[in-house]
N, C-alpha and C. Protein backbone atom coordinates (compact mmCIF):
# COMPACT_ATOMS: atom_id res chain seq x y z
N UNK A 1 97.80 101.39 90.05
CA UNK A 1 98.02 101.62 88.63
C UNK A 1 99.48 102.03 88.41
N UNK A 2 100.44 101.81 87.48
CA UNK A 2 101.26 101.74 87.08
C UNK A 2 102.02 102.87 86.53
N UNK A 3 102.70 104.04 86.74
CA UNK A 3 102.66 105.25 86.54
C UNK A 3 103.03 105.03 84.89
N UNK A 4 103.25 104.07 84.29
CA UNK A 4 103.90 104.12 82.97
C UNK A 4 102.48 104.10 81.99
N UNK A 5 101.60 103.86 82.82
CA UNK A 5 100.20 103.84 82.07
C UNK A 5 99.60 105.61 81.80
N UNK A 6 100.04 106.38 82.61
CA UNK A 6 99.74 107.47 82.68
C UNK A 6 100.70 108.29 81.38
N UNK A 7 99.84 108.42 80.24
CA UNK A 7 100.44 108.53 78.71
C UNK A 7 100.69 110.19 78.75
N UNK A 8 101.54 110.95 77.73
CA UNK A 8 102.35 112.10 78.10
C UNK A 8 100.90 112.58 77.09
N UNK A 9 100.80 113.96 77.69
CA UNK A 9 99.60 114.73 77.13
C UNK A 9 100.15 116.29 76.49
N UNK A 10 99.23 116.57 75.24
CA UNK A 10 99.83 117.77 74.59
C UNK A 10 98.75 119.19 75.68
N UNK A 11 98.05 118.57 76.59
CA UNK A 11 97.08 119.61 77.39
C UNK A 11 97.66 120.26 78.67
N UNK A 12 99.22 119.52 79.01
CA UNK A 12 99.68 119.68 80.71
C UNK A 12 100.25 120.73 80.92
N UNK A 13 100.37 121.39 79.88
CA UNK A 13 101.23 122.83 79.96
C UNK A 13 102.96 122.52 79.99
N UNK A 14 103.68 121.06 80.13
CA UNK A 14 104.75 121.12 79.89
C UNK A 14 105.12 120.18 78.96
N UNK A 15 105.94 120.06 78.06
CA UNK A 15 106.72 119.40 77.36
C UNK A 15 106.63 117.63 77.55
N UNK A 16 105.75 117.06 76.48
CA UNK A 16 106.04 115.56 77.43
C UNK A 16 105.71 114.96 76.17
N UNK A 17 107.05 113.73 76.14
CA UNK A 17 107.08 112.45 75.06
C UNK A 17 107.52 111.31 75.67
N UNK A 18 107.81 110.80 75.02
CA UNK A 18 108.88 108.95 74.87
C UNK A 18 110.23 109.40 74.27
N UNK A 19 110.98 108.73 74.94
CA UNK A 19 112.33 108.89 74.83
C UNK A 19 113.09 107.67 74.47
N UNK A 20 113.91 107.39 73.32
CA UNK A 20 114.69 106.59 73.25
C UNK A 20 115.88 107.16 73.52
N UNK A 21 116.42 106.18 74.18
CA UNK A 21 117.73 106.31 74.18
C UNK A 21 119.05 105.90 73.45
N UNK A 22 120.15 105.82 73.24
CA UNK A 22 121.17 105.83 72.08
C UNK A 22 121.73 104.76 72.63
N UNK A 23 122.21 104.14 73.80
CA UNK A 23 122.98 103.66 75.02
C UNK A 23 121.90 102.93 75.78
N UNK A 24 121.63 101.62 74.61
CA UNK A 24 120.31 101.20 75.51
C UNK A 24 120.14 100.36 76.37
N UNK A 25 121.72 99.94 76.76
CA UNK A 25 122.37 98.55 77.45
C UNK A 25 122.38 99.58 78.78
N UNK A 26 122.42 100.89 79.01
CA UNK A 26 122.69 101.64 80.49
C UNK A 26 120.63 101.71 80.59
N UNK A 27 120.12 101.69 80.22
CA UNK A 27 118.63 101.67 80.58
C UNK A 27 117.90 100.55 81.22
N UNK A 28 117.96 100.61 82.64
CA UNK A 28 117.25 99.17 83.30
C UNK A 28 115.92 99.51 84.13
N UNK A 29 114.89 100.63 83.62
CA UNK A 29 114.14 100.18 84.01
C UNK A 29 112.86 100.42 83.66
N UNK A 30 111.37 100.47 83.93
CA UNK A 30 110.45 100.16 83.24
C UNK A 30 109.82 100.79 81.45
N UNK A 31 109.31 100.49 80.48
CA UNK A 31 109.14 101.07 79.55
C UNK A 31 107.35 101.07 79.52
N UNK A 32 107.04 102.17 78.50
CA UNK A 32 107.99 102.92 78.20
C UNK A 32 108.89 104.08 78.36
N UNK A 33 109.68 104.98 78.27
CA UNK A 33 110.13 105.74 78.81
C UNK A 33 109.97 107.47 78.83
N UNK A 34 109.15 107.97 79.53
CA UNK A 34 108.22 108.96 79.46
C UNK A 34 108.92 110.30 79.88
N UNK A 35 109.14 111.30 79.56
CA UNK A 35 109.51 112.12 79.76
C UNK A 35 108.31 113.36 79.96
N UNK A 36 107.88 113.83 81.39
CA UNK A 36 106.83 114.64 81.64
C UNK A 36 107.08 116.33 81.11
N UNK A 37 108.48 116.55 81.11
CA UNK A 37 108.82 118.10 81.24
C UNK A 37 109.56 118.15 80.41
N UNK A 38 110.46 119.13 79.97
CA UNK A 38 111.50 119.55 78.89
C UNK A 38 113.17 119.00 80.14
N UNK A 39 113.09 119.40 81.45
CA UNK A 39 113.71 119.50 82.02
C UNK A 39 114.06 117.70 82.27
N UNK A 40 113.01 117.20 82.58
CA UNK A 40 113.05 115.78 82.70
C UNK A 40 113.80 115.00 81.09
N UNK A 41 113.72 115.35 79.84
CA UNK A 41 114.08 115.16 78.75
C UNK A 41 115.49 115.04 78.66
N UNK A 42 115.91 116.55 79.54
CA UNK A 42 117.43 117.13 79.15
C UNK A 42 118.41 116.04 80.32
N UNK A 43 117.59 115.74 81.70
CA UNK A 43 117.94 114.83 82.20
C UNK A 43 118.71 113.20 81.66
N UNK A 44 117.06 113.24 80.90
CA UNK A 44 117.59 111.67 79.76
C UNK A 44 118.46 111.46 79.07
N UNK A 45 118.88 112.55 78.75
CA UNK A 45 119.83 112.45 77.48
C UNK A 45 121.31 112.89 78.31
N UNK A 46 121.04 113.52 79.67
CA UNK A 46 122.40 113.65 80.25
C UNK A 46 122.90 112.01 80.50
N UNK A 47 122.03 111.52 81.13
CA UNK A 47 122.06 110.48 81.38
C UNK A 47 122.62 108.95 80.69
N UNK A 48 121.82 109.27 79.37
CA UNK A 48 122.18 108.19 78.28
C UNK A 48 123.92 108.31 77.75
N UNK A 49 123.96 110.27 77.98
CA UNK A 49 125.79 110.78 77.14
C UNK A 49 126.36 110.00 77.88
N UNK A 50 126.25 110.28 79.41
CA UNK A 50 127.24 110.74 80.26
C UNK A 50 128.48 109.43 81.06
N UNK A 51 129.55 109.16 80.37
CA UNK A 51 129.83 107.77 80.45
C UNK A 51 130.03 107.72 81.78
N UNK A 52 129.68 108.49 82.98
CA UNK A 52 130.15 108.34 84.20
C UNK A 52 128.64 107.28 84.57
N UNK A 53 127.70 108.08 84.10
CA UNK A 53 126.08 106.84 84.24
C UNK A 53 126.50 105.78 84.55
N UNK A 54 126.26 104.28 84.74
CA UNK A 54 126.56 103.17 84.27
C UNK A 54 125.05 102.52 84.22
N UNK A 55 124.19 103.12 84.41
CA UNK A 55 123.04 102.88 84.44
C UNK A 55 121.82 103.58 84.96
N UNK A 56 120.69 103.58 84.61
CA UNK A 56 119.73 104.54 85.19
C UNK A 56 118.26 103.65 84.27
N UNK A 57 116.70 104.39 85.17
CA UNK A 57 115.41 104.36 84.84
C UNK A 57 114.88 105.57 85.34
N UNK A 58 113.54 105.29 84.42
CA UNK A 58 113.03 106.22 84.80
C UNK A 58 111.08 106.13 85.72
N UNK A 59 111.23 106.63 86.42
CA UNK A 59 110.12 106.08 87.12
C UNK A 59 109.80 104.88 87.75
N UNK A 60 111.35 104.26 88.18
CA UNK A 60 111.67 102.93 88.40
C UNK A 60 110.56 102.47 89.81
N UNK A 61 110.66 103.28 90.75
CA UNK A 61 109.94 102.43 91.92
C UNK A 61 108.61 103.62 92.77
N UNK A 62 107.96 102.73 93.47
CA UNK A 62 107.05 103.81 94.29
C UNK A 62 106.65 103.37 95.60
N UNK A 63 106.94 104.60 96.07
CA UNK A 63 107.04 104.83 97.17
C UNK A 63 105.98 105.40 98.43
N UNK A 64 105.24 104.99 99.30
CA UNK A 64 104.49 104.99 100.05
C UNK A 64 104.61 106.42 100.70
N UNK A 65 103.79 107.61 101.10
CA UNK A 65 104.13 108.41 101.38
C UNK A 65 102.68 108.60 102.40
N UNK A 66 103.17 109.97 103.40
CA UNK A 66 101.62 110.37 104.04
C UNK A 66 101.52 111.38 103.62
N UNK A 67 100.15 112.33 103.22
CA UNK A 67 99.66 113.42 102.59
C UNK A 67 99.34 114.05 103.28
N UNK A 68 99.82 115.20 103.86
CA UNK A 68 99.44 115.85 104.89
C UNK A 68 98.46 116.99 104.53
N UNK A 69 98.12 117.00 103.19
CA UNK A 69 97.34 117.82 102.59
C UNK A 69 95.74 116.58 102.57
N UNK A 70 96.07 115.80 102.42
CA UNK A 70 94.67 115.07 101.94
C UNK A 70 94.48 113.99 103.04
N UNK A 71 95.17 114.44 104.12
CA UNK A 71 95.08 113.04 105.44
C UNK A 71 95.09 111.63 104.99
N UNK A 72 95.93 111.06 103.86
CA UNK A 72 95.60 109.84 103.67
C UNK A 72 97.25 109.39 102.64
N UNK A 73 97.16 108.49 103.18
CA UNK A 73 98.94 107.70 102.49
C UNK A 73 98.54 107.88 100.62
N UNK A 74 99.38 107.82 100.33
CA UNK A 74 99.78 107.81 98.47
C UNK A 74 100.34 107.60 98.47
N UNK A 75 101.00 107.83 97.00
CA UNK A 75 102.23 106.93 96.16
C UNK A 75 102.62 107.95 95.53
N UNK A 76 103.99 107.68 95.30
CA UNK A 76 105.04 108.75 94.92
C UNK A 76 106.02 107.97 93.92
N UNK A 77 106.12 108.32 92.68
CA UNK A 77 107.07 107.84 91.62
C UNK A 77 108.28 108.86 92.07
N UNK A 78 109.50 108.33 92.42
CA UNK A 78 110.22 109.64 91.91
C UNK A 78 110.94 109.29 90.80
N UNK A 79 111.39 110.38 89.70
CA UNK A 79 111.40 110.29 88.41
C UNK A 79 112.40 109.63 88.04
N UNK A 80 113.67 108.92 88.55
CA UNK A 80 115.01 108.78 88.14
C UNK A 80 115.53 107.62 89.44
N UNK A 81 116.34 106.50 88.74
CA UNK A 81 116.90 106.36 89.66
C UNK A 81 118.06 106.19 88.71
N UNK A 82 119.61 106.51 89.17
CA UNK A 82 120.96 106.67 88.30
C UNK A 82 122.10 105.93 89.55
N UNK A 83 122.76 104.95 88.61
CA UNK A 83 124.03 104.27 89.13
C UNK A 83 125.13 105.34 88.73
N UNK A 84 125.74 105.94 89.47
CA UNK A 84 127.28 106.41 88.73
C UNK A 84 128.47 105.94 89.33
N UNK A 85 129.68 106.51 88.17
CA UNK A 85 130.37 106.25 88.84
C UNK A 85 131.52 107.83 89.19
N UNK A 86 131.63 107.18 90.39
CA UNK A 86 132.70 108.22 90.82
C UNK A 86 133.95 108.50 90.53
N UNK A 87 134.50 109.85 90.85
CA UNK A 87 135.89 109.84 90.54
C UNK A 87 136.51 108.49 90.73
N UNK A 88 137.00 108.28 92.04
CA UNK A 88 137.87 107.35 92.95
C UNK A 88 137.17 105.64 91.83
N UNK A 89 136.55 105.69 91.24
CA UNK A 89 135.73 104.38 91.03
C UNK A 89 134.85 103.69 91.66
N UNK A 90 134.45 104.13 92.43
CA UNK A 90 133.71 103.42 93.28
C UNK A 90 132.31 103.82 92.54
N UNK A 91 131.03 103.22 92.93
CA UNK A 91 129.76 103.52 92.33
C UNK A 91 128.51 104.41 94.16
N UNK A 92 127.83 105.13 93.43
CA UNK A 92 126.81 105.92 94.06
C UNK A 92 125.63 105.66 93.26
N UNK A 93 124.73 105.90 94.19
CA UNK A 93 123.11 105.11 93.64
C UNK A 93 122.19 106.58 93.89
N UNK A 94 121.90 107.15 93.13
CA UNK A 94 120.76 108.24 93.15
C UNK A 94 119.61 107.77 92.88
N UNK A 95 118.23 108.61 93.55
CA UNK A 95 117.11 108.89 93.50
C UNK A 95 117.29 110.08 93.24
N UNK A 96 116.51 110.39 91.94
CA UNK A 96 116.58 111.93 91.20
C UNK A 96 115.17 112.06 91.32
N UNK A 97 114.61 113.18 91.69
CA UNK A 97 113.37 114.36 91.37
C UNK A 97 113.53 115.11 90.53
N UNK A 98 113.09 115.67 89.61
CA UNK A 98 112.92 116.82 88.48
C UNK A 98 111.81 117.30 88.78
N UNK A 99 112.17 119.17 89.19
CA UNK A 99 110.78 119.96 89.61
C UNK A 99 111.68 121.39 89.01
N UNK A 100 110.59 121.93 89.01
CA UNK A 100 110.62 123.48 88.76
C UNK A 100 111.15 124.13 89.77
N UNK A 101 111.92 124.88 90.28
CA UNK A 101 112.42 125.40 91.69
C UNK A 101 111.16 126.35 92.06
N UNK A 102 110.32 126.63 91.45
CA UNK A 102 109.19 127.21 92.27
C UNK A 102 108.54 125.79 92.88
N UNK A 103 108.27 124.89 92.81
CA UNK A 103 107.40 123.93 92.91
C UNK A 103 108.50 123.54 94.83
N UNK A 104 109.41 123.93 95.00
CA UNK A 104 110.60 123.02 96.09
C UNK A 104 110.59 124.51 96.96
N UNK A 105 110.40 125.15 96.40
CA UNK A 105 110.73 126.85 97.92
C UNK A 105 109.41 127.30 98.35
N UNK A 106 109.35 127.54 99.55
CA UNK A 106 107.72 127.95 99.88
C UNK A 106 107.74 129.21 99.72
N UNK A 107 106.61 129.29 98.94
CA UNK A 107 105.97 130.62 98.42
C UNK A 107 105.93 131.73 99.55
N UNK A 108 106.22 132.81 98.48
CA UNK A 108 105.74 134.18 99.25
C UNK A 108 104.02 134.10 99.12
N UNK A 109 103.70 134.57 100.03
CA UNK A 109 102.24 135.26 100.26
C UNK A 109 102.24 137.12 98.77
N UNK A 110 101.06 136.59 98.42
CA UNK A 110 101.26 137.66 96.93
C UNK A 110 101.20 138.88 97.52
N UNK A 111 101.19 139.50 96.70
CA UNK A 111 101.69 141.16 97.39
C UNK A 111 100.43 142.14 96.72
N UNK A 112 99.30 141.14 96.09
CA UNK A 112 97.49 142.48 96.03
C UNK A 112 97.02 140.46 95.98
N UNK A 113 95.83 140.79 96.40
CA UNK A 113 94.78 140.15 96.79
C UNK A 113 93.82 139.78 95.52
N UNK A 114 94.22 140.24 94.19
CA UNK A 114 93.35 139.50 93.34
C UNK A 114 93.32 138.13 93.10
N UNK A 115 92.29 137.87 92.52
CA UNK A 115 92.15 136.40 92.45
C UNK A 115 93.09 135.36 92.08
N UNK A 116 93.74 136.33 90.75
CA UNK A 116 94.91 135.18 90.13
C UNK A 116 95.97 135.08 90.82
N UNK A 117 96.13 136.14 91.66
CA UNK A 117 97.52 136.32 92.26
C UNK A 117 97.46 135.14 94.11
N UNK A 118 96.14 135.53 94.38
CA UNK A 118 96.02 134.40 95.21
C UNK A 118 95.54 132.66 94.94
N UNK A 119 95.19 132.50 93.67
CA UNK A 119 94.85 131.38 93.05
C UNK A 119 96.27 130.18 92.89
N UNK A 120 97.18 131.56 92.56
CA UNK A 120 98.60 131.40 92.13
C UNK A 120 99.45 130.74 93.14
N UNK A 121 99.22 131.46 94.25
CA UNK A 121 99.51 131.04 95.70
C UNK A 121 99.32 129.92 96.30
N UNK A 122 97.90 129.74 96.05
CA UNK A 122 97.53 128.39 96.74
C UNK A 122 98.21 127.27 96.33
N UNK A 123 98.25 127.51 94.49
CA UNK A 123 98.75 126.39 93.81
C UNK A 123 100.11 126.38 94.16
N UNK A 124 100.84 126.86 94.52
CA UNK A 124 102.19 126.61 94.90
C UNK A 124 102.45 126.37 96.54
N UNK A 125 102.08 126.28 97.45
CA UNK A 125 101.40 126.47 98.42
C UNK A 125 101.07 124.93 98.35
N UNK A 126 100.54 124.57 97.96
CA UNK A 126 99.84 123.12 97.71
C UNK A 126 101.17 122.20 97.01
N UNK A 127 101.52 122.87 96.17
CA UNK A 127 102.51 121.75 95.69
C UNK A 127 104.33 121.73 96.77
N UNK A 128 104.45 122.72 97.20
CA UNK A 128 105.21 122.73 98.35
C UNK A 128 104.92 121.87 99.44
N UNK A 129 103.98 121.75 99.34
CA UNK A 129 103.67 120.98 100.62
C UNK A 129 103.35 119.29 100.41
N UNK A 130 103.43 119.14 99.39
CA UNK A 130 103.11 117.65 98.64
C UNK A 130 104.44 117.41 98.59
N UNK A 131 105.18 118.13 97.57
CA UNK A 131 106.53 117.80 97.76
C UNK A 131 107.24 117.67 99.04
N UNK A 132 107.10 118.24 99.88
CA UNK A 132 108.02 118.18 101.25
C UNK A 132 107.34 116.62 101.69
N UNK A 133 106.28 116.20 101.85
CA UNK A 133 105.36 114.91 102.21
C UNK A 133 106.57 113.93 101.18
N UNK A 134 106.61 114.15 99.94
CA UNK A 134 107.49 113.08 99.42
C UNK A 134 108.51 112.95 99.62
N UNK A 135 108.90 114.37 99.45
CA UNK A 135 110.86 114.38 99.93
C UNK A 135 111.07 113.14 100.82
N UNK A 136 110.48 113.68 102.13
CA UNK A 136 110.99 113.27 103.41
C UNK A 136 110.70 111.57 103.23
N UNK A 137 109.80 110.97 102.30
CA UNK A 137 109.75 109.87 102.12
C UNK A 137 110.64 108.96 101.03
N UNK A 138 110.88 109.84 100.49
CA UNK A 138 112.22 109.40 99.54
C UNK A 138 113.57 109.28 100.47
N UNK A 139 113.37 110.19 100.91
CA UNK A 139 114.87 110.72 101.38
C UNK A 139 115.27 109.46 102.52
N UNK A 140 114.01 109.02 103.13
CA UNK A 140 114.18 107.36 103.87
C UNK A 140 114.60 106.89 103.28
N UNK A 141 113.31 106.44 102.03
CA UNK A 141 113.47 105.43 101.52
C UNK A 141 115.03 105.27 100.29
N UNK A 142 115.84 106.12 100.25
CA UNK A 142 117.04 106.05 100.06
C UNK A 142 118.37 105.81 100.95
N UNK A 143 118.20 106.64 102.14
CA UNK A 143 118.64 105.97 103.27
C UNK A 143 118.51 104.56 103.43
N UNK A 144 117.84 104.31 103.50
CA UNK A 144 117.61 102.85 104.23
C UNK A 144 118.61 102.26 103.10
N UNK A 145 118.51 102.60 101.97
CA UNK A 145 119.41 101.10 100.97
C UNK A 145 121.12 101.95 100.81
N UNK A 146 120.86 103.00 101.72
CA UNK A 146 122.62 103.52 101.02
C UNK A 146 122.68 104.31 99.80
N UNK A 147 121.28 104.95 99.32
CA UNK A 147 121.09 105.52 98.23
C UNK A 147 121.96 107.12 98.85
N UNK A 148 121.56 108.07 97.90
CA UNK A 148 121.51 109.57 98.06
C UNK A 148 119.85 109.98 97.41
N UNK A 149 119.25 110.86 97.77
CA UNK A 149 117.94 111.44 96.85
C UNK A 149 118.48 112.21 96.91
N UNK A 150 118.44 113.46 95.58
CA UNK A 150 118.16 114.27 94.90
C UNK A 150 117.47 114.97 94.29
N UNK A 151 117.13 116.38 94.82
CA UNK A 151 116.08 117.21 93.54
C UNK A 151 116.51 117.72 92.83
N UNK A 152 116.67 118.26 91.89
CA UNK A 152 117.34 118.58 90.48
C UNK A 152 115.84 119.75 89.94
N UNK A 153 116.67 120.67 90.05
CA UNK A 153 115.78 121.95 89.26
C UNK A 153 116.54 122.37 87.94
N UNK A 154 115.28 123.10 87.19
CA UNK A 154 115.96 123.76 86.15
C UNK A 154 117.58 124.62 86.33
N UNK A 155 117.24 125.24 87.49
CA UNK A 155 119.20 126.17 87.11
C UNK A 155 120.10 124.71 87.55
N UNK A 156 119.74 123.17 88.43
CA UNK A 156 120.74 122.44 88.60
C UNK A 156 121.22 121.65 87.43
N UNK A 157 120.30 121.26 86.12
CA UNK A 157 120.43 120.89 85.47
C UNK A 157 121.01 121.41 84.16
N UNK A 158 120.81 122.96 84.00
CA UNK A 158 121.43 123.66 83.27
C UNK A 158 122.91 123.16 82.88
């Protein structure tokens, strides 16, 4: 299934629409163009300003990964892929991630034993560990073509 089929919901707890862009000749890739987070949004629109861009999508390709949480291969959108250009002129090819910087550092173990506080845990705990399963599969699968991957958190995007 097609991650562009997966429609932005007012129930996910973060910020999520369709995005047009202003600069619609730098946009090459699938529609429509979904923005999951507030952070992923502020991305788009860096993206669309920023005349160094020369191009970018969003949710452009996917990527085969192993789940070391669920013993079984998946698929991994990562959120961005961006052409720029560099000082010198030359061009660089990113694979961008947009995450929460809690979601990318492994959790502390909580400090009292109630439920929410260990509920809290797991869930981060769990998504640390999904993420590291993708990283390392991005981070090939950018290698291999001469890309760079990138994660991009809220204070990097600031």
């Amino acid at each position: 299934m097609s991650i562009k089929r997966v429609k932005p919901t007012k129930n996910s707890g973060y910020v999520q629409g369709y995005f047009n862009p202003k600069n619609v000749d730098k946009y090459v890739g699938p529609e429509p163009i979904i923005f999951r987070s507030s952070w992923e949004r502020k991305f788009m629109i860096w993206c669309d300003n920023n005349p160094k861009v020369l191009r970018w999508s969003s949710e452009p390709i996917q990527i085969k990964y192993w789940s070391s949480i669920y013993k079984k291969e998946k698929t991994y959108h990562p959120d961005f892929y961006v052409l720029v250009e560099k000082e010198d002129g030359s061009q660089k090819q990113l694979l961008v991630e947009v995450k929460p910087e809690s979601h990318i550092k492994k959790p502390q173990p909580p400090k009292t034993n109630s439920r929410k506080a260990v509920e809290n845990y797991k869930y981060l705990a769990e998504q640390y560990v999904t993420n590291r399963d993708k990283y390392v599969a991005a981070q090939k699968y950018a290698i291999d073509r001469g890309w760079q991957f990138v994660v991009m958190t809220e204070n990097s995007i600031k």
